[in-house]
N, C-alpha and C. Protein backbone atom coordinates (compact mmCIF):
# COMPACT_ATOMS: atom_id res chain seq x y z
N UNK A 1 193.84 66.96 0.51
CA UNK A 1 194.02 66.70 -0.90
C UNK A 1 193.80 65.23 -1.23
N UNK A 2 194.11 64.75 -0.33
CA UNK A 2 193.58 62.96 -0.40
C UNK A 2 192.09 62.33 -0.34
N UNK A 3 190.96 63.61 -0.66
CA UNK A 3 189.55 63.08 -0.89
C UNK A 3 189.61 63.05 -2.24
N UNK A 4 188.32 61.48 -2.35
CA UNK A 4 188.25 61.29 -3.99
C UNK A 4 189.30 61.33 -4.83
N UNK A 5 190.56 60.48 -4.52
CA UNK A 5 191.24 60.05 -5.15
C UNK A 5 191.04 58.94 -6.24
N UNK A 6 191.66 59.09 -6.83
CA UNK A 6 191.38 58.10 -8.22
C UNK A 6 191.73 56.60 -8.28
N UNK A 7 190.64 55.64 -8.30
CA UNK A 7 191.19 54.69 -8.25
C UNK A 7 191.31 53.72 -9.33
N UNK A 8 191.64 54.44 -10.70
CA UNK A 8 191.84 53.94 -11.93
C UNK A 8 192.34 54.92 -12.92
N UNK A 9 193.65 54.64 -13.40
CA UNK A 9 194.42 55.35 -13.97
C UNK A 9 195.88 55.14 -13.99
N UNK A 10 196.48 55.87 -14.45
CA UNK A 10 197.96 55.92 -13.72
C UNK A 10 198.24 56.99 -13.12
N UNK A 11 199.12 56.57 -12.25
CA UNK A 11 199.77 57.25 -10.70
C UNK A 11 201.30 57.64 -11.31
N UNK A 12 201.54 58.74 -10.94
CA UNK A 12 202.99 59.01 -10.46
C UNK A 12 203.19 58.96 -8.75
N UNK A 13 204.10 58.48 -8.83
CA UNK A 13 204.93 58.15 -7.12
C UNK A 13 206.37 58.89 -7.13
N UNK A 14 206.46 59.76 -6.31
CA UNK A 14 207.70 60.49 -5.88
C UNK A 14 208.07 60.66 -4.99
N UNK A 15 209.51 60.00 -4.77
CA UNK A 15 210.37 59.90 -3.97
C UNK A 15 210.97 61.71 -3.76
N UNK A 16 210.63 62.02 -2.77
CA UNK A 16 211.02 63.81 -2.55
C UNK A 16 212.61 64.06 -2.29
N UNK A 17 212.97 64.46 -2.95
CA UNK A 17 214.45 65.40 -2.61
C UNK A 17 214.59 66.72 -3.07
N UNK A 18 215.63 67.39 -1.92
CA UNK A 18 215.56 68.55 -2.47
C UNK A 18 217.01 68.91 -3.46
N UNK A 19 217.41 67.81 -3.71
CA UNK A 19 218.34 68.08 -5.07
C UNK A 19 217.49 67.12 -6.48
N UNK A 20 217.42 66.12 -5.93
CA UNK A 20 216.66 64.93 -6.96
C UNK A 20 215.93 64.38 -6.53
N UNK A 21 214.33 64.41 -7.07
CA UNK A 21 213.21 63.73 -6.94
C UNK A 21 213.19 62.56 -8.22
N UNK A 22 212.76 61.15 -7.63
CA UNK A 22 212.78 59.72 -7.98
C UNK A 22 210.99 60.03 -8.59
N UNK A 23 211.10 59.44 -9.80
CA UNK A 23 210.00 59.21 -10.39
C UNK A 23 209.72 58.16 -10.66
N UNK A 24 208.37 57.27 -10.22
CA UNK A 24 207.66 55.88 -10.71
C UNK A 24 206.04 55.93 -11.43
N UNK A 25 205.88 55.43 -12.11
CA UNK A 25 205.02 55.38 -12.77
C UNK A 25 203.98 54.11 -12.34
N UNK A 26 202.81 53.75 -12.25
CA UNK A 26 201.71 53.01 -12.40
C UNK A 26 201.08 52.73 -14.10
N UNK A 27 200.52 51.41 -14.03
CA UNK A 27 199.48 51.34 -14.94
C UNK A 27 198.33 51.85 -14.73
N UNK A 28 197.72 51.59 -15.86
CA UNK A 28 196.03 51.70 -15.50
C UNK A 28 195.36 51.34 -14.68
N UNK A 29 195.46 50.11 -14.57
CA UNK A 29 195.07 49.07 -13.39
C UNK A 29 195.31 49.76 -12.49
N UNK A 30 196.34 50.56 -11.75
CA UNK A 30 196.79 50.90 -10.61
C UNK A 30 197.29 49.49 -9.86
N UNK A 31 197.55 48.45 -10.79
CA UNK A 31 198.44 47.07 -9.63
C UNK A 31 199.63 46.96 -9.77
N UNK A 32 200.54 47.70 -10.99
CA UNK A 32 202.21 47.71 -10.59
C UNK A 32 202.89 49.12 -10.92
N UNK A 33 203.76 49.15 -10.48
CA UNK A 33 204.57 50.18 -10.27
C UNK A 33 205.72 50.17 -11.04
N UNK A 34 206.15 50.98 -12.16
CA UNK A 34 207.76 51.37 -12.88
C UNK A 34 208.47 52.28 -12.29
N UNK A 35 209.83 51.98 -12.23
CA UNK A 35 210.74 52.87 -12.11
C UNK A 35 210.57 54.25 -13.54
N UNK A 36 210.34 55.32 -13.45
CA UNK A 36 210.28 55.79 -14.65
C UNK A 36 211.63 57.11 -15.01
N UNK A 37 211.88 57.94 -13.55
CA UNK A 37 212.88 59.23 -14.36
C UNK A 37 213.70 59.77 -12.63
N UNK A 38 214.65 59.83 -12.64
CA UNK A 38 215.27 60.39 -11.62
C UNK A 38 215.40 61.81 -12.04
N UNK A 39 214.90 63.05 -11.75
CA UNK A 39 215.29 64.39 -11.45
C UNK A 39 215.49 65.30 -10.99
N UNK A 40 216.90 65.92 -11.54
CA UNK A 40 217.41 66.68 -10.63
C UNK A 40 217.22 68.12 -10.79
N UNK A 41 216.76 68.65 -9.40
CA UNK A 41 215.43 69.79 -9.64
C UNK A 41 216.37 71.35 -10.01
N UNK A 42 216.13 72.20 -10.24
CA UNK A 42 216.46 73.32 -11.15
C UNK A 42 215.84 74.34 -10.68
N UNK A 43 215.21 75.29 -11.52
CA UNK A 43 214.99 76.34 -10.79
C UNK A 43 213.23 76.01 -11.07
N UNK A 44 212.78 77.21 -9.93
CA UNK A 44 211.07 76.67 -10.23
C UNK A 44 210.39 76.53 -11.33
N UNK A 45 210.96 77.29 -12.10
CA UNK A 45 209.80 77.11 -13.62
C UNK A 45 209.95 76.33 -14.14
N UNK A 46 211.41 75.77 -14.21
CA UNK A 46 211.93 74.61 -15.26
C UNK A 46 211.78 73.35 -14.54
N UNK A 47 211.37 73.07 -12.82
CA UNK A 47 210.54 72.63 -12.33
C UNK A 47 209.15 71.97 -12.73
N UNK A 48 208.12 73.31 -12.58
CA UNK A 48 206.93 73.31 -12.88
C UNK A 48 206.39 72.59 -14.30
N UNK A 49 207.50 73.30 -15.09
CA UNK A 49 207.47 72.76 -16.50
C UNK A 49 207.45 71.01 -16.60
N UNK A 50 208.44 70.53 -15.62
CA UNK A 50 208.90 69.46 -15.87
C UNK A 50 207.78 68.46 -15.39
N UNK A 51 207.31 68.68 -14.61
CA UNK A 51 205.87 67.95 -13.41
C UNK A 51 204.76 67.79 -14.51
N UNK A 52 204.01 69.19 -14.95
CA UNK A 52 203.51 69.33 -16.07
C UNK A 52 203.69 68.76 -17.41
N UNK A 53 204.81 68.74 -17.92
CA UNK A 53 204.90 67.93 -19.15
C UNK A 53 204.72 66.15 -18.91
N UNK A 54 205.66 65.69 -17.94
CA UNK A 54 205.28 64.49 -17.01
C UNK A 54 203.84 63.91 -17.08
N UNK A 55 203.11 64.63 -16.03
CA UNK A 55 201.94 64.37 -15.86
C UNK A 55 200.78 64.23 -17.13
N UNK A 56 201.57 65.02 -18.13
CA UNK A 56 200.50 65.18 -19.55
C UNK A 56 200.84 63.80 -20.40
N UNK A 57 202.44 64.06 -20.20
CA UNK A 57 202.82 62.76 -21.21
C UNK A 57 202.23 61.39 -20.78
N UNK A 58 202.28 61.50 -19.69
CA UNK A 58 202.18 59.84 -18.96
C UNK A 58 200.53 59.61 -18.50
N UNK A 59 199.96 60.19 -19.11
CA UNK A 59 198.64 60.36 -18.91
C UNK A 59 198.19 60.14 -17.62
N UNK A 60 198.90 61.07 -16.17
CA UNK A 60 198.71 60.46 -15.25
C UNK A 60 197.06 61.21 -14.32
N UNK A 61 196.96 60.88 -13.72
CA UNK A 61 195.14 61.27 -12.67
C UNK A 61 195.48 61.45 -11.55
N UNK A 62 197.07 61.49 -10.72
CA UNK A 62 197.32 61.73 -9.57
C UNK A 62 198.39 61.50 -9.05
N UNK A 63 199.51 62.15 -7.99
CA UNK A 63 200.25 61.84 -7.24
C UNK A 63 200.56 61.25 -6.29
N UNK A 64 201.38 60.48 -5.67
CA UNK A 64 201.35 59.96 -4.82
C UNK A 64 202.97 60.28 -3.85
N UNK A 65 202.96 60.82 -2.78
CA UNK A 65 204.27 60.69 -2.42
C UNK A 65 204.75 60.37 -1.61
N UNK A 66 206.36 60.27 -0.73
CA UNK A 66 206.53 59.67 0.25
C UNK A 66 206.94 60.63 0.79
N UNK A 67 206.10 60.18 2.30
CA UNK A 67 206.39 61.04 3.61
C UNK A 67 207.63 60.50 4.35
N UNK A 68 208.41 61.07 4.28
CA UNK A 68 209.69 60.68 5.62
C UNK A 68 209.03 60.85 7.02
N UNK A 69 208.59 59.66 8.15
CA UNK A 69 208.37 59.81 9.04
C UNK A 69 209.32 58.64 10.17
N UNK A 70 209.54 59.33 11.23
CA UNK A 70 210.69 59.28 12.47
C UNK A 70 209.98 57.56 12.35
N UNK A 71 210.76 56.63 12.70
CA UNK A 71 210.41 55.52 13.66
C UNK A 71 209.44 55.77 14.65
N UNK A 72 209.46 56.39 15.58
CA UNK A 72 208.27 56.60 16.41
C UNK A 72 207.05 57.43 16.26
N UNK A 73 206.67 57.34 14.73
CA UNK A 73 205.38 57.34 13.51
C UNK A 73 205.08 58.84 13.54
N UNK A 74 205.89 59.93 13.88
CA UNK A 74 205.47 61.44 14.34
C UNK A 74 206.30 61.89 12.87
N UNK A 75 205.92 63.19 12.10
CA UNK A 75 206.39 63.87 10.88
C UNK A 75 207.67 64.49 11.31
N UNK A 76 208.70 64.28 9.86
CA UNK A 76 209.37 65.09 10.03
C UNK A 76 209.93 66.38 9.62
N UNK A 77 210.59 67.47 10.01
CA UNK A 77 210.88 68.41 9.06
C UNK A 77 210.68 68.11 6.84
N UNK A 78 211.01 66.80 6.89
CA UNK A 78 211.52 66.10 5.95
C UNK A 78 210.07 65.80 5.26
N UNK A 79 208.89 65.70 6.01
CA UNK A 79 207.81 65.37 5.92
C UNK A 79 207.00 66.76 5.54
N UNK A 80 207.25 67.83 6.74
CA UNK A 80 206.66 69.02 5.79
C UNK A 80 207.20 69.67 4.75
N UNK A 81 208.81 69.51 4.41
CA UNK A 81 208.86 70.02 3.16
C UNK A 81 208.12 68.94 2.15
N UNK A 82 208.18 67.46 2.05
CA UNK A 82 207.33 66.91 1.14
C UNK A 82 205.96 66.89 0.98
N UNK A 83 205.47 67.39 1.76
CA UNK A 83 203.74 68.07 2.19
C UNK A 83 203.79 69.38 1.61
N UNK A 84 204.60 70.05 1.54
CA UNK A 84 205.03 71.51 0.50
C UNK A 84 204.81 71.12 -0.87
N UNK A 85 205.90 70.21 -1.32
CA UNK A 85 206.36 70.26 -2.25
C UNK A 85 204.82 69.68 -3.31
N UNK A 86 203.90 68.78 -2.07
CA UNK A 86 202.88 67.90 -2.96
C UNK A 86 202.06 69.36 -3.09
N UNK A 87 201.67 69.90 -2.54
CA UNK A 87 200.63 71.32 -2.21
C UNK A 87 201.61 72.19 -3.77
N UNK A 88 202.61 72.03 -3.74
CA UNK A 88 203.18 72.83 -5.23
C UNK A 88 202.95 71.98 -5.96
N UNK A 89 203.07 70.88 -6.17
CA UNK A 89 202.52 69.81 -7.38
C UNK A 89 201.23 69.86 -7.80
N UNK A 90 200.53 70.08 -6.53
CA UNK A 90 199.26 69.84 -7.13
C UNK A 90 199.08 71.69 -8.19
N UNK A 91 199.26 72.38 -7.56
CA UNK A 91 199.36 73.71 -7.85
C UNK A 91 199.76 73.64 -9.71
N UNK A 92 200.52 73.28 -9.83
CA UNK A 92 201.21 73.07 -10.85
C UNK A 92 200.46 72.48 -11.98
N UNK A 93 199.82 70.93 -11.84
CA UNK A 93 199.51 69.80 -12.62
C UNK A 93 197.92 69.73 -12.04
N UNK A 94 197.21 70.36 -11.47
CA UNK A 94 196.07 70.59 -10.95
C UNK A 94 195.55 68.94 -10.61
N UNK A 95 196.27 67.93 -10.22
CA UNK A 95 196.05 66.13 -9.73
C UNK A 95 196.06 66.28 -8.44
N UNK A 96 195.27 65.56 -7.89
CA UNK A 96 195.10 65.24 -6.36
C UNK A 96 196.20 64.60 -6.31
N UNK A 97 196.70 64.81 -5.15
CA UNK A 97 197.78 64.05 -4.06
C UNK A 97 197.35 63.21 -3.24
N UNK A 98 198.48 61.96 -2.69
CA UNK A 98 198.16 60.88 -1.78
C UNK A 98 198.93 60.85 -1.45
N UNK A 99 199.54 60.99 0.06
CA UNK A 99 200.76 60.21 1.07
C UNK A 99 201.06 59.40 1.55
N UNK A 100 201.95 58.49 1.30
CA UNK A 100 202.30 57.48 1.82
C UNK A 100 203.57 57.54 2.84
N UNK A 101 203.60 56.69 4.32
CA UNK A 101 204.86 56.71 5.18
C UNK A 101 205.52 56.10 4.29
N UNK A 102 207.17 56.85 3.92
CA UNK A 102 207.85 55.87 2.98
C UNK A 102 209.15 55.57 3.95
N UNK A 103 209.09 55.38 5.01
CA UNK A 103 209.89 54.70 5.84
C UNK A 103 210.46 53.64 5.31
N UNK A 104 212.23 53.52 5.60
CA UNK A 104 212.89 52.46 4.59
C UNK A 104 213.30 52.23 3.10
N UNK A 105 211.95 53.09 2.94
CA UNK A 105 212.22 52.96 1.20
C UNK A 105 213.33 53.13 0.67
N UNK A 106 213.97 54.38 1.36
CA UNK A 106 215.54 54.54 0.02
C UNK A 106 216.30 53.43 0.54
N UNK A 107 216.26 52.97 1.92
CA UNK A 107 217.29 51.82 2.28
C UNK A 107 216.87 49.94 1.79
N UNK A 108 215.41 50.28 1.59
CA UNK A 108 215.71 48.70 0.65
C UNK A 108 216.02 49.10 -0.53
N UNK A 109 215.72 50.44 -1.33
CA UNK A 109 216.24 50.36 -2.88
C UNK A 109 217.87 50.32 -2.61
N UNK A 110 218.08 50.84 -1.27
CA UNK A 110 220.29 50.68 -1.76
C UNK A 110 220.01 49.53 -1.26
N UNK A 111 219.50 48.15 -0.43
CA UNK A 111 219.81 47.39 -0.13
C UNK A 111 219.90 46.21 -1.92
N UNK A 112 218.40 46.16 -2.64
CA UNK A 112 218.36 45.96 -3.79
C UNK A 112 219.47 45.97 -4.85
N UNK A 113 219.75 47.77 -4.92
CA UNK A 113 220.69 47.87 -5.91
C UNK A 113 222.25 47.18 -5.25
N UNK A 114 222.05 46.96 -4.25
CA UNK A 114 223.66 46.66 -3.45
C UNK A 114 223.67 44.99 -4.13
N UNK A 115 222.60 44.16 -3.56
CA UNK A 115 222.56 43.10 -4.29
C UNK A 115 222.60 42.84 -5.64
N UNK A 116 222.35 43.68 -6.84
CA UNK A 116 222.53 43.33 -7.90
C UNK A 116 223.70 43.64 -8.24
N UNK A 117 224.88 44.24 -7.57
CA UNK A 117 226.05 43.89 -7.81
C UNK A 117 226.71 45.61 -8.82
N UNK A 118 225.58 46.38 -8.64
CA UNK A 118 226.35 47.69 -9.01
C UNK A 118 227.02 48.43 -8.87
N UNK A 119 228.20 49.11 -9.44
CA UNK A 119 228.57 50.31 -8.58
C UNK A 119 228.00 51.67 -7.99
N UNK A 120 228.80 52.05 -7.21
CA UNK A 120 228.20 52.97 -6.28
C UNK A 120 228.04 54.30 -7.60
N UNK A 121 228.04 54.72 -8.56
CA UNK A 121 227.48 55.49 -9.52
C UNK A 121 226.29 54.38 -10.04
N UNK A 122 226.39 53.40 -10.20
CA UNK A 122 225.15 53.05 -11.24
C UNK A 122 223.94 52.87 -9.90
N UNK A 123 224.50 52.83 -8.69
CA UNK A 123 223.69 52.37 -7.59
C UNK A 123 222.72 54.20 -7.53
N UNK A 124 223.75 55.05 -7.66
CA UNK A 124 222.83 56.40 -7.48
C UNK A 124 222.07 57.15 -8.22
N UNK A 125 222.48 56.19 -9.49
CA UNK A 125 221.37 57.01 -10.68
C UNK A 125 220.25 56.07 -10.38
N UNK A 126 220.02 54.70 -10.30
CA UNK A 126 218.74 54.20 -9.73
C UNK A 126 217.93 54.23 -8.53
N UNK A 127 218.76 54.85 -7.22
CA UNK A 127 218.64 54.68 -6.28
C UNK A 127 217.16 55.79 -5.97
N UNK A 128 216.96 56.88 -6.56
CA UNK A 128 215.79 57.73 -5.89
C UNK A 128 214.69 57.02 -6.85
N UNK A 129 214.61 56.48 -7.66
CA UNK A 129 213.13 56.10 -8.94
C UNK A 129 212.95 54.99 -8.24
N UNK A 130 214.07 53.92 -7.76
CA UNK A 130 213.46 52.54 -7.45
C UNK A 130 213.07 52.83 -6.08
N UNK A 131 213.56 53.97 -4.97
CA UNK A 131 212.38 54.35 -4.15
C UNK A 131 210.92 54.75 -4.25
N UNK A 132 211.24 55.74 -5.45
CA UNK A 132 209.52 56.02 -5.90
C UNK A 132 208.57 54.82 -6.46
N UNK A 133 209.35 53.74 -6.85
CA UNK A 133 208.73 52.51 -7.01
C UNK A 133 208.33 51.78 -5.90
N UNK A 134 209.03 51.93 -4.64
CA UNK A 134 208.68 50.95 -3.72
C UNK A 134 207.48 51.88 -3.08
N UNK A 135 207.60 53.11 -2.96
CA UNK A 135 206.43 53.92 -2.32
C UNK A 135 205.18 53.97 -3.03
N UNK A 136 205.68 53.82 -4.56
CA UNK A 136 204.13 53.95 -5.67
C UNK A 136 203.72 52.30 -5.18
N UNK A 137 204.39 51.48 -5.07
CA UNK A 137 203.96 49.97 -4.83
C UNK A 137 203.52 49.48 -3.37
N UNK A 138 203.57 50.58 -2.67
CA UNK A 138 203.40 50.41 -1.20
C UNK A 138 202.24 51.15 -1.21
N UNK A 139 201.84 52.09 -1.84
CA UNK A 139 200.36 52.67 -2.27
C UNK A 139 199.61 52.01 -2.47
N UNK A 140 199.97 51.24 -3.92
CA UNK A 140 198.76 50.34 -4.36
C UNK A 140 198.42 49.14 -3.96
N UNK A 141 199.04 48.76 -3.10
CA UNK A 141 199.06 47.22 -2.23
C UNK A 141 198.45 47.37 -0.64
N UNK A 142 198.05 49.10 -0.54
CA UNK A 142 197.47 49.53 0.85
C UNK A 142 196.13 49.75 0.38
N UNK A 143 195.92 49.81 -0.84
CA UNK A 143 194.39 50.18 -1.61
C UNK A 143 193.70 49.08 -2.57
N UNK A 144 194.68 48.05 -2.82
CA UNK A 144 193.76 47.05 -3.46
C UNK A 144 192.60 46.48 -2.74
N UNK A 145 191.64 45.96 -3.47
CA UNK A 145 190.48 45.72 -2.90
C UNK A 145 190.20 44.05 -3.35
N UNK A 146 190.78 43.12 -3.79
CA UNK A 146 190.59 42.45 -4.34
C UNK A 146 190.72 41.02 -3.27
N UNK A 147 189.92 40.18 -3.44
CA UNK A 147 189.86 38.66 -2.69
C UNK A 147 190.95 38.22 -2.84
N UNK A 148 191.86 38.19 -1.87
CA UNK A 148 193.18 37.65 -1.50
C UNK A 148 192.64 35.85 -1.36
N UNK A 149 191.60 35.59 -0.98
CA UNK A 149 191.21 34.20 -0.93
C UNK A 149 190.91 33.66 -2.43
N UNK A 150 190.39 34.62 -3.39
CA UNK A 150 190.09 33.51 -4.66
C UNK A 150 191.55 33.36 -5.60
N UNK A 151 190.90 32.73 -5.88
CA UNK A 151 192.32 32.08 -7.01
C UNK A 151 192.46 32.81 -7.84
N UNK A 152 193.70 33.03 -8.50
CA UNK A 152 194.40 34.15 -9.56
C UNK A 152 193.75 33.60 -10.86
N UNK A 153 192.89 34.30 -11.90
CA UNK A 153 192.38 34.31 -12.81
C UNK A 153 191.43 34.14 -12.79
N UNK A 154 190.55 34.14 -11.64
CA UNK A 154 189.04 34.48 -11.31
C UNK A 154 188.20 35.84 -11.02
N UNK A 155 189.30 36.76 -11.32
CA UNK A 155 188.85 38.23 -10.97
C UNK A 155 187.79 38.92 -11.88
């Protein structure tokens, strides 16, 4: 599902759970990443519905999600249900999918939210979106193409 992916548009990035999936959003550009919707999943249709309306509203061209993989770089159970869940997304919102290892991710977003001084409720309503942010931003920083040598405003 990762041929001819889009490399201009906006991206959704999702952080996979099987109670609450973390939603981030991209620009056009595809160079930054928003925190955009934490949700907590329901039954399949009201699901399906929800991906779909998403994807229409936010005018998005593709998915992107994070793979849970072991430290010693092999998939995990955790990895094929989110390899499921993208194969139902796409099903759903008819957008190509992209995987990213999102190793760490939920533990720098609690490390993040720990530093800004929240409580452990305000830490968990941000905690799955600002993962899907670090994975949508760990996407587009593995695919930029741009001269890291010229100077910023010469592009």
């Amino acid at each position: 599902m990762n041929d001819e992916f889009p490399t201009s548009g906006r991206l959704g990035g999702i952080d996979y759970g099987t109670v609450r999936v973390g939603v981030a959003i991209s620009d056009w550009g595809q160079t930054l990443a928003s925190p955009h919707v934490n949700y907590n999943r329901q039954q399949e249709a009201q699901d399906a519905k929800f991906f779909r309306n998403l994807a229409k509203a936010e005018e998005l061209v593709g998915w992107v999600i994070g793979l849970p993989i072991h430290l010693r770089g092999d998939e995990s159970q955790k990895s094929f249900e989110a390899r499921e869940f993208g194969k139902w997304l796409h099903e759903q919102t008819g957008l190509p999918i992209a995987y990213v290892d999102e190793r760490f991710s939920s533990a720098f977003a609690e490390n993040l939210l720990n530093g800004a001084g929240l409580t452990s409720k305000q830490r968990k309503k941000r905690r799955d979106m600002l993962a899907a942010q670090i994975i949508l931003t760990a996407y587009l920083e593995s695919n930029r193409t741009t001269d890291l040598n010229q100077p910023l405003g010469d592009n």
